[in-house]
N, C-alpha and C. Protein backbone atom coordinates (compact mmCIF):
# COMPACT_ATOMS: atom_id res chain seq x y z
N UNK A 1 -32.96 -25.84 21.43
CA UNK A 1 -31.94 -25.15 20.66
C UNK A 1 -31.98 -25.65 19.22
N UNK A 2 -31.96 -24.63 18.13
CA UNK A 2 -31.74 -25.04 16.52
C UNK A 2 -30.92 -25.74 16.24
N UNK A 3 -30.75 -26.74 15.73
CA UNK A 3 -29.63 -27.76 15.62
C UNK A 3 -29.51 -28.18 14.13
N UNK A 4 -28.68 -28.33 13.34
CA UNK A 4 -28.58 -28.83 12.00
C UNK A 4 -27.13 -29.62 11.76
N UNK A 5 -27.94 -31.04 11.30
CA UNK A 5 -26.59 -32.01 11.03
C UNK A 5 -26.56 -32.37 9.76
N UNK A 6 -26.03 -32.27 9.29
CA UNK A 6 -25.49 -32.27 7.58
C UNK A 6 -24.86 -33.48 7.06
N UNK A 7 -24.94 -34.24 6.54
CA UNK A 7 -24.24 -35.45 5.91
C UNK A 7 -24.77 -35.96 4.74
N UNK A 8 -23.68 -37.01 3.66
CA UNK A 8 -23.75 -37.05 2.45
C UNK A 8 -22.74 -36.75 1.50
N UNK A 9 -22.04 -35.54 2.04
CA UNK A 9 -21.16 -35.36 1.44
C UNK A 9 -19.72 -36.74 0.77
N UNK A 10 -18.92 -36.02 -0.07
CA UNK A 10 -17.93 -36.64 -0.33
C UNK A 10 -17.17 -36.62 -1.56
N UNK A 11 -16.24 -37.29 -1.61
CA UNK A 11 -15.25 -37.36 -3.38
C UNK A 11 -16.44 -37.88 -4.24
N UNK A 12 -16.56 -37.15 -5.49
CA UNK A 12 -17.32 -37.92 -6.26
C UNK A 12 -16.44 -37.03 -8.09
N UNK A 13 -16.70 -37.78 -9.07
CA UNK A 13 -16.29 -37.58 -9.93
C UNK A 13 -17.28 -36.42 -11.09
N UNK A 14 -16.54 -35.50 -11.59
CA UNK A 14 -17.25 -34.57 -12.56
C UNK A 14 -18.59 -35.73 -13.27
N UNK A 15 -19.68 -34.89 -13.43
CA UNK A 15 -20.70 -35.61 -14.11
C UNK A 15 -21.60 -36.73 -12.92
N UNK A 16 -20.61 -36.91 -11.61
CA UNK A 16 -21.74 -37.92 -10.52
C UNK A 16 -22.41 -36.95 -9.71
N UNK A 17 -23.26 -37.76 -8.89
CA UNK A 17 -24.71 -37.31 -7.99
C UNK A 17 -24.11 -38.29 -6.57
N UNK A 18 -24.59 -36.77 -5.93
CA UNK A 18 -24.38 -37.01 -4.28
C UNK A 18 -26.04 -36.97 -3.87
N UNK A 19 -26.32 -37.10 -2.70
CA UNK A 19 -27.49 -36.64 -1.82
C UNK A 19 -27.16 -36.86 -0.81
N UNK A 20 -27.45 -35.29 -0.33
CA UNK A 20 -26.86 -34.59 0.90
C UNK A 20 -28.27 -34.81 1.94
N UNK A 21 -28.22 -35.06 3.10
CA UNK A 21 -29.13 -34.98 4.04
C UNK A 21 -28.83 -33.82 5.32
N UNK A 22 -29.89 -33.37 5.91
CA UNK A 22 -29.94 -32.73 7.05
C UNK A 22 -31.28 -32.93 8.17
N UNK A 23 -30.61 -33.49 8.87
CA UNK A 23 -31.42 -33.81 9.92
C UNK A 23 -31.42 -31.85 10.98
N UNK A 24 -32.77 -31.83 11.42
CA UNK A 24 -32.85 -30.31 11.92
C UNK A 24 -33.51 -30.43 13.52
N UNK A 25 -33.60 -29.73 14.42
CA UNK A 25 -34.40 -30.24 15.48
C UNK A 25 -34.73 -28.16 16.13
N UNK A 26 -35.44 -28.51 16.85
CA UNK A 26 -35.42 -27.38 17.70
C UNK A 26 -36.42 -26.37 17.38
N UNK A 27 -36.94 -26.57 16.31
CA UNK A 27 -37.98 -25.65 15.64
C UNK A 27 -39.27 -26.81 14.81
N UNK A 28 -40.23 -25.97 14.99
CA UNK A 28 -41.50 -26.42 14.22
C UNK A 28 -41.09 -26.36 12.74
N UNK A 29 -40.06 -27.93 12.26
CA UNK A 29 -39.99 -28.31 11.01
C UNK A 29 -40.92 -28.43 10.08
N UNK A 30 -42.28 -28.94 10.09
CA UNK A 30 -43.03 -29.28 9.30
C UNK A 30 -43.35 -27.28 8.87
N UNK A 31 -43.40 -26.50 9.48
CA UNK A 31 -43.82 -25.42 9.62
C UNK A 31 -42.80 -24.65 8.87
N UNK A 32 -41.46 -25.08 8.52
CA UNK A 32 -40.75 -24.08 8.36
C UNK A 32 -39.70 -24.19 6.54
N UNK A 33 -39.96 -23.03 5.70
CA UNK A 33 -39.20 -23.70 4.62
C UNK A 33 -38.20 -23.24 5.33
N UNK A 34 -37.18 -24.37 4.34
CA UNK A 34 -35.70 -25.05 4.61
C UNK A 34 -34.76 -24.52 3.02
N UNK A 35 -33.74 -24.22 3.48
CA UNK A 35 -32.74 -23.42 2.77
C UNK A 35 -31.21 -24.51 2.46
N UNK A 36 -30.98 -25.26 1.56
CA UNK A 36 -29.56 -25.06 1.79
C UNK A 36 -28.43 -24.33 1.23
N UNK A 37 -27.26 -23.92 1.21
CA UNK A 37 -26.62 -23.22 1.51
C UNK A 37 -24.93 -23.97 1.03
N UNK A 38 -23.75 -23.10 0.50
CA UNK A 38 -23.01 -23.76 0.59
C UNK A 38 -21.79 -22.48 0.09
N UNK A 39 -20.48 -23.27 0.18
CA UNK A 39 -19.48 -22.04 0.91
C UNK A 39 -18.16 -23.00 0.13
N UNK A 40 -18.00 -22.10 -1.02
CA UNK A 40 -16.30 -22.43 -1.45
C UNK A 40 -15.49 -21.41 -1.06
N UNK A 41 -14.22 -22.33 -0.91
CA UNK A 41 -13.17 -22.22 -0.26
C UNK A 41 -12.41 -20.63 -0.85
N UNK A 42 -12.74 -19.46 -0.25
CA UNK A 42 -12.51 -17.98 -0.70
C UNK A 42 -13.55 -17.66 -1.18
N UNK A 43 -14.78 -17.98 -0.77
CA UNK A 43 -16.07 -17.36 -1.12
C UNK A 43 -16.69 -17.05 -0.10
N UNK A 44 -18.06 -15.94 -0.19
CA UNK A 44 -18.60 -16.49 0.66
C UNK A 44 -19.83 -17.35 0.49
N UNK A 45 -20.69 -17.38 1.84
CA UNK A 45 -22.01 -18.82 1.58
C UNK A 45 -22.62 -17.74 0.71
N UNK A 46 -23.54 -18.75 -0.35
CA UNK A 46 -24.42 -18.81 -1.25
C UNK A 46 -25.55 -19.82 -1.04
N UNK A 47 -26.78 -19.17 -1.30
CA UNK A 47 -27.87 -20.04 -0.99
C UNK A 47 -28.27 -20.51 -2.70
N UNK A 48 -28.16 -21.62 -2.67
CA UNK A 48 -28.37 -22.57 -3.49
C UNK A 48 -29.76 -23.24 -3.75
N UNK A 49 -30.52 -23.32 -2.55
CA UNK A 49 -31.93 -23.76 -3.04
C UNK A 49 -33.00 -23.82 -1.56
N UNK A 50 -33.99 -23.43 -2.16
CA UNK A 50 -35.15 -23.58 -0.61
C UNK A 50 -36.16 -24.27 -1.21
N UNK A 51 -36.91 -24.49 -0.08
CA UNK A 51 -38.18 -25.56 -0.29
C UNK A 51 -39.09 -25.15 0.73
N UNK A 52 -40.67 -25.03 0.26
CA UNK A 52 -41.19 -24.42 0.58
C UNK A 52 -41.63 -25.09 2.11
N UNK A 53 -42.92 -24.81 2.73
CA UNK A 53 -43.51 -25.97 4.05
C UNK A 53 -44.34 -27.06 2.95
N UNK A 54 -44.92 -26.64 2.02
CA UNK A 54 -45.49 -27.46 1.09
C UNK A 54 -44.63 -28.63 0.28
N UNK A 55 -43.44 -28.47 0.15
CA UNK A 55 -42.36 -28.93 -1.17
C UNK A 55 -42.24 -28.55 -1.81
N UNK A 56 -42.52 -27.10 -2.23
CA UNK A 56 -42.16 -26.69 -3.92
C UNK A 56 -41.46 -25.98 -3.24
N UNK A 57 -39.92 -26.43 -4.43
CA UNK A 57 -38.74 -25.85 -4.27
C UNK A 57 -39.00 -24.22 -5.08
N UNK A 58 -38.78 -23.57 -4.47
CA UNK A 58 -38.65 -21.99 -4.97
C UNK A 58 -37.62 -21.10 -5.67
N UNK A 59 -36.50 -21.49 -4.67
CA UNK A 59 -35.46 -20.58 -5.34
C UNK A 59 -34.38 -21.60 -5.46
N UNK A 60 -33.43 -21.35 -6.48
CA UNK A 60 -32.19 -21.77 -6.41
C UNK A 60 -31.22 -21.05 -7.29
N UNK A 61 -30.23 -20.94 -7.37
CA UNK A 61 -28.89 -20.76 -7.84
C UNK A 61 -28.59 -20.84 -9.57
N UNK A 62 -28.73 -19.59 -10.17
CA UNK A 62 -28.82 -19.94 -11.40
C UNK A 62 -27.89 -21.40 -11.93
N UNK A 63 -26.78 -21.35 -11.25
CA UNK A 63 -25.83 -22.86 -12.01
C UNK A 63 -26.21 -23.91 -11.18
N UNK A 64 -26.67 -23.81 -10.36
CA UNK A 64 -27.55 -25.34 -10.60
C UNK A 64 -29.06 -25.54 -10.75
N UNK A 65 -29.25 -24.99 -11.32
CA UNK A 65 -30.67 -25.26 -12.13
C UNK A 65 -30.86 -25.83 -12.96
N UNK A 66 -32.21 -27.33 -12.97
CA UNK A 66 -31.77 -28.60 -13.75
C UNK A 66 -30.80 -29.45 -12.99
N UNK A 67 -30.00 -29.39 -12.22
CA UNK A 67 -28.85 -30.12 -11.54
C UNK A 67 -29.30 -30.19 -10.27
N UNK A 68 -29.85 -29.49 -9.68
CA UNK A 68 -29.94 -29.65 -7.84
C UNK A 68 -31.46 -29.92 -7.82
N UNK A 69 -31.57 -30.82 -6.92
CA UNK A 69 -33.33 -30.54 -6.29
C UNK A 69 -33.08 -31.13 -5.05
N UNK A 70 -34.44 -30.24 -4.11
CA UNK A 70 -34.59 -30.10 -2.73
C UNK A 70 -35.87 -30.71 -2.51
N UNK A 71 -35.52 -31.64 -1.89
CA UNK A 71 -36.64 -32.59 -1.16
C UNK A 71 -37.35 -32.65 0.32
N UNK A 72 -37.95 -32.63 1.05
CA UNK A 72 -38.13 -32.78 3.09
C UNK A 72 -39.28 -33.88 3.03
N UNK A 73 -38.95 -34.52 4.16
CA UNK A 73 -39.39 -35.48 5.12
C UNK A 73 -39.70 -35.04 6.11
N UNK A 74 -41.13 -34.59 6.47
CA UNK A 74 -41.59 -33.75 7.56
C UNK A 74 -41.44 -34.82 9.13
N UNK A 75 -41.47 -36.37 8.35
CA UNK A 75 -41.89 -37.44 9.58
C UNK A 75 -40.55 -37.22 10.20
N UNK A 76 -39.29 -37.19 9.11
CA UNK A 76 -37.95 -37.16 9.55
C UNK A 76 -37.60 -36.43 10.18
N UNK A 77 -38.08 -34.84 9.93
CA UNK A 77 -37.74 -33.81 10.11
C UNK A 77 -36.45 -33.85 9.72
N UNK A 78 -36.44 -34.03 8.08
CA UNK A 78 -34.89 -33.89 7.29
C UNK A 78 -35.27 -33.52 5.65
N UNK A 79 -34.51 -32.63 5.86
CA UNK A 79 -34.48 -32.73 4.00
C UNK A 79 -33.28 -32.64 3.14
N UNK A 80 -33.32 -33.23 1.78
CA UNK A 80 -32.46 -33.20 1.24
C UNK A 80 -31.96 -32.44 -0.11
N UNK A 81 -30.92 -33.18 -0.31
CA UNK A 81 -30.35 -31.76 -1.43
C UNK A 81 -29.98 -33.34 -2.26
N UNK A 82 -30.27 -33.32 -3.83
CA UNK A 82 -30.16 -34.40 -4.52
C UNK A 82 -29.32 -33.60 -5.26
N UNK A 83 -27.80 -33.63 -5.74
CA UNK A 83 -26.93 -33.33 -7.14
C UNK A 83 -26.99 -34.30 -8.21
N UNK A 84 -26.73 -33.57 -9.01
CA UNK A 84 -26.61 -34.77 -10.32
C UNK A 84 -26.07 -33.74 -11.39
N UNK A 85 -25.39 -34.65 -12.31
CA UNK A 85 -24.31 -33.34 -13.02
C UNK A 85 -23.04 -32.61 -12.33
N UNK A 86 -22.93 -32.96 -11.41
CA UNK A 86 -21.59 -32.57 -10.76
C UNK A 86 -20.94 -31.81 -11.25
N UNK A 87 -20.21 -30.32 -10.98
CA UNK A 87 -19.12 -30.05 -11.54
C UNK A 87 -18.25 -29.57 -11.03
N UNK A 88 -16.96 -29.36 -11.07
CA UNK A 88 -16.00 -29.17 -10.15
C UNK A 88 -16.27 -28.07 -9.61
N UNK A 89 -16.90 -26.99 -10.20
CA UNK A 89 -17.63 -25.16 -9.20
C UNK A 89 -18.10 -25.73 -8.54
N UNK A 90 -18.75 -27.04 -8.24
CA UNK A 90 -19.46 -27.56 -6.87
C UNK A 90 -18.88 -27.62 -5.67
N UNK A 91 -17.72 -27.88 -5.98
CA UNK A 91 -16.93 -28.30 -4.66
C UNK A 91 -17.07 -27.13 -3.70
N UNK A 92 -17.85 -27.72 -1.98
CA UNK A 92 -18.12 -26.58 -1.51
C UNK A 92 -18.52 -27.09 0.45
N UNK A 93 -18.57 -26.47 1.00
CA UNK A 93 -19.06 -26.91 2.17
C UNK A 93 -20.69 -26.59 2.14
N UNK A 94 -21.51 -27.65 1.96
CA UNK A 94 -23.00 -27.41 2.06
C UNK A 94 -23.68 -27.26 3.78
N UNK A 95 -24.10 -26.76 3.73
CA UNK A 95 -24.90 -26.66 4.82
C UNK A 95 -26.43 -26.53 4.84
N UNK A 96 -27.31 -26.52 5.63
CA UNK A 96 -28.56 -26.23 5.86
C UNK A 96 -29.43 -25.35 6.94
N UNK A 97 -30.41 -24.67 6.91
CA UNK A 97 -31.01 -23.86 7.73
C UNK A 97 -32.12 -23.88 7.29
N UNK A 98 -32.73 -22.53 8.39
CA UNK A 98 -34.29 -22.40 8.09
C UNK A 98 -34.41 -21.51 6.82
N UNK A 99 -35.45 -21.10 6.46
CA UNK A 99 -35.59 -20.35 4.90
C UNK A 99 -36.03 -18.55 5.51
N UNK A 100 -35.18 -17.96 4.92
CA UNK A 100 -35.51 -16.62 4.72
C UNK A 100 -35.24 -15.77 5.76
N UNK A 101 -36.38 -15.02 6.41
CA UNK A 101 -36.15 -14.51 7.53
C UNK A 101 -36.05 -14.87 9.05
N UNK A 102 -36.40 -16.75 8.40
CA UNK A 102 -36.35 -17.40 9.76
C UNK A 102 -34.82 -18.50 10.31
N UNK A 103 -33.98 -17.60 9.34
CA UNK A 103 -32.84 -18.33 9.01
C UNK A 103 -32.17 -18.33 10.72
N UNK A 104 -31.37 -18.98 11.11
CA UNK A 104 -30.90 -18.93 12.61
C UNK A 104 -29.53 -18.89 12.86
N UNK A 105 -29.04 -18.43 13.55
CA UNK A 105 -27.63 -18.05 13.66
C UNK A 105 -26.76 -19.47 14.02
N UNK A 106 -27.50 -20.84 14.34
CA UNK A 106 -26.86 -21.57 14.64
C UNK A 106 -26.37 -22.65 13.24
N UNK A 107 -25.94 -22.46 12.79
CA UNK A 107 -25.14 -23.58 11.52
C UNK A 107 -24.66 -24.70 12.35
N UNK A 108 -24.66 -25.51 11.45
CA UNK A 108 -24.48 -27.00 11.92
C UNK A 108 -22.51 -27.13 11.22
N UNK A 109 -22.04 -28.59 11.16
CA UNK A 109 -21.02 -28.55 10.58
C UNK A 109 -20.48 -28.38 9.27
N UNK A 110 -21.88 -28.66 8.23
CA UNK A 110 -21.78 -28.73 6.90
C UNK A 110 -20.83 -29.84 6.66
N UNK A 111 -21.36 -30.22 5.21
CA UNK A 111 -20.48 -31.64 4.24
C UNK A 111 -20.11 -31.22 3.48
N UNK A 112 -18.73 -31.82 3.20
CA UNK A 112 -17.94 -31.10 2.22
C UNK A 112 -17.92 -32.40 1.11
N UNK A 113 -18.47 -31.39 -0.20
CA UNK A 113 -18.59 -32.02 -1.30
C UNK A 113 -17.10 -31.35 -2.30
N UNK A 114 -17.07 -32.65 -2.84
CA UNK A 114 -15.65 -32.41 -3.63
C UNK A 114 -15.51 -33.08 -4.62
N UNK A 115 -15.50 -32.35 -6.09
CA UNK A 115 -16.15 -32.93 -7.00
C UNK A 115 -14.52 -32.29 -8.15
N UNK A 116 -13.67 -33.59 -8.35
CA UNK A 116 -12.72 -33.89 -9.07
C UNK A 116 -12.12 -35.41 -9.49
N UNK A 117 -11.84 -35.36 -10.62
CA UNK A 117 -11.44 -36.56 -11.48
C UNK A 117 -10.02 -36.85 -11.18
């Protein structure tokens, strides 16, 4: 079964850097780009950034561009989401999945990042 656990999150102040992790299981990780994803409170989810099976990050989110990068650990089978520049539009429930059309109906709990002074 697709499984995604999300952690990292937390209070951090306008202008700080989180790094978010997701551990994934259930699918041929090394095989698969990875998407994360994230969801403010009266929004809906927005995909924020993917990474390819290679590592080159592809797409992301015009406002965080320059600010977010997406990293994987194929040994881990985890990848991460590095912030820096923080800004309070961040504040959001992040989550993670597979990339694109191989995205899976199972979401994990997501980390809630919360970014105020």
């Amino acid at each position: 079964q697709v499984q995604f656990v999300e952690s990292g999150g937390g209070l951090v102040q306008p202008g700080g850097s989180l790094r978010l992790s997701c551990a994934a299981s259930g699918f041929p990780f090394s095989n698969s780009g990875m998407s994360w994803y994230r969801q403010a409170p009266g929004k809906e989810r927005e995909l924020v950034a993917t990474i390819t099976t290679r590592g080159d990050m592809t797409t992301r989110a015009d406002s965080v561009k320059g600010r977010f990068t997406v990293s994987r650990d194929n040994a881990k089978n985890t990848v991460y989401l590095q912030m820096d520049g923080l800004k309070p539009e961040d504040t959001a429930v992040y989550y993670c999945n597979r990339a694109g059309i191989f995205l899976s109906a199972n979401w994990g709990q997501g980390t809630q990042v919360t970014v105020s002074s």
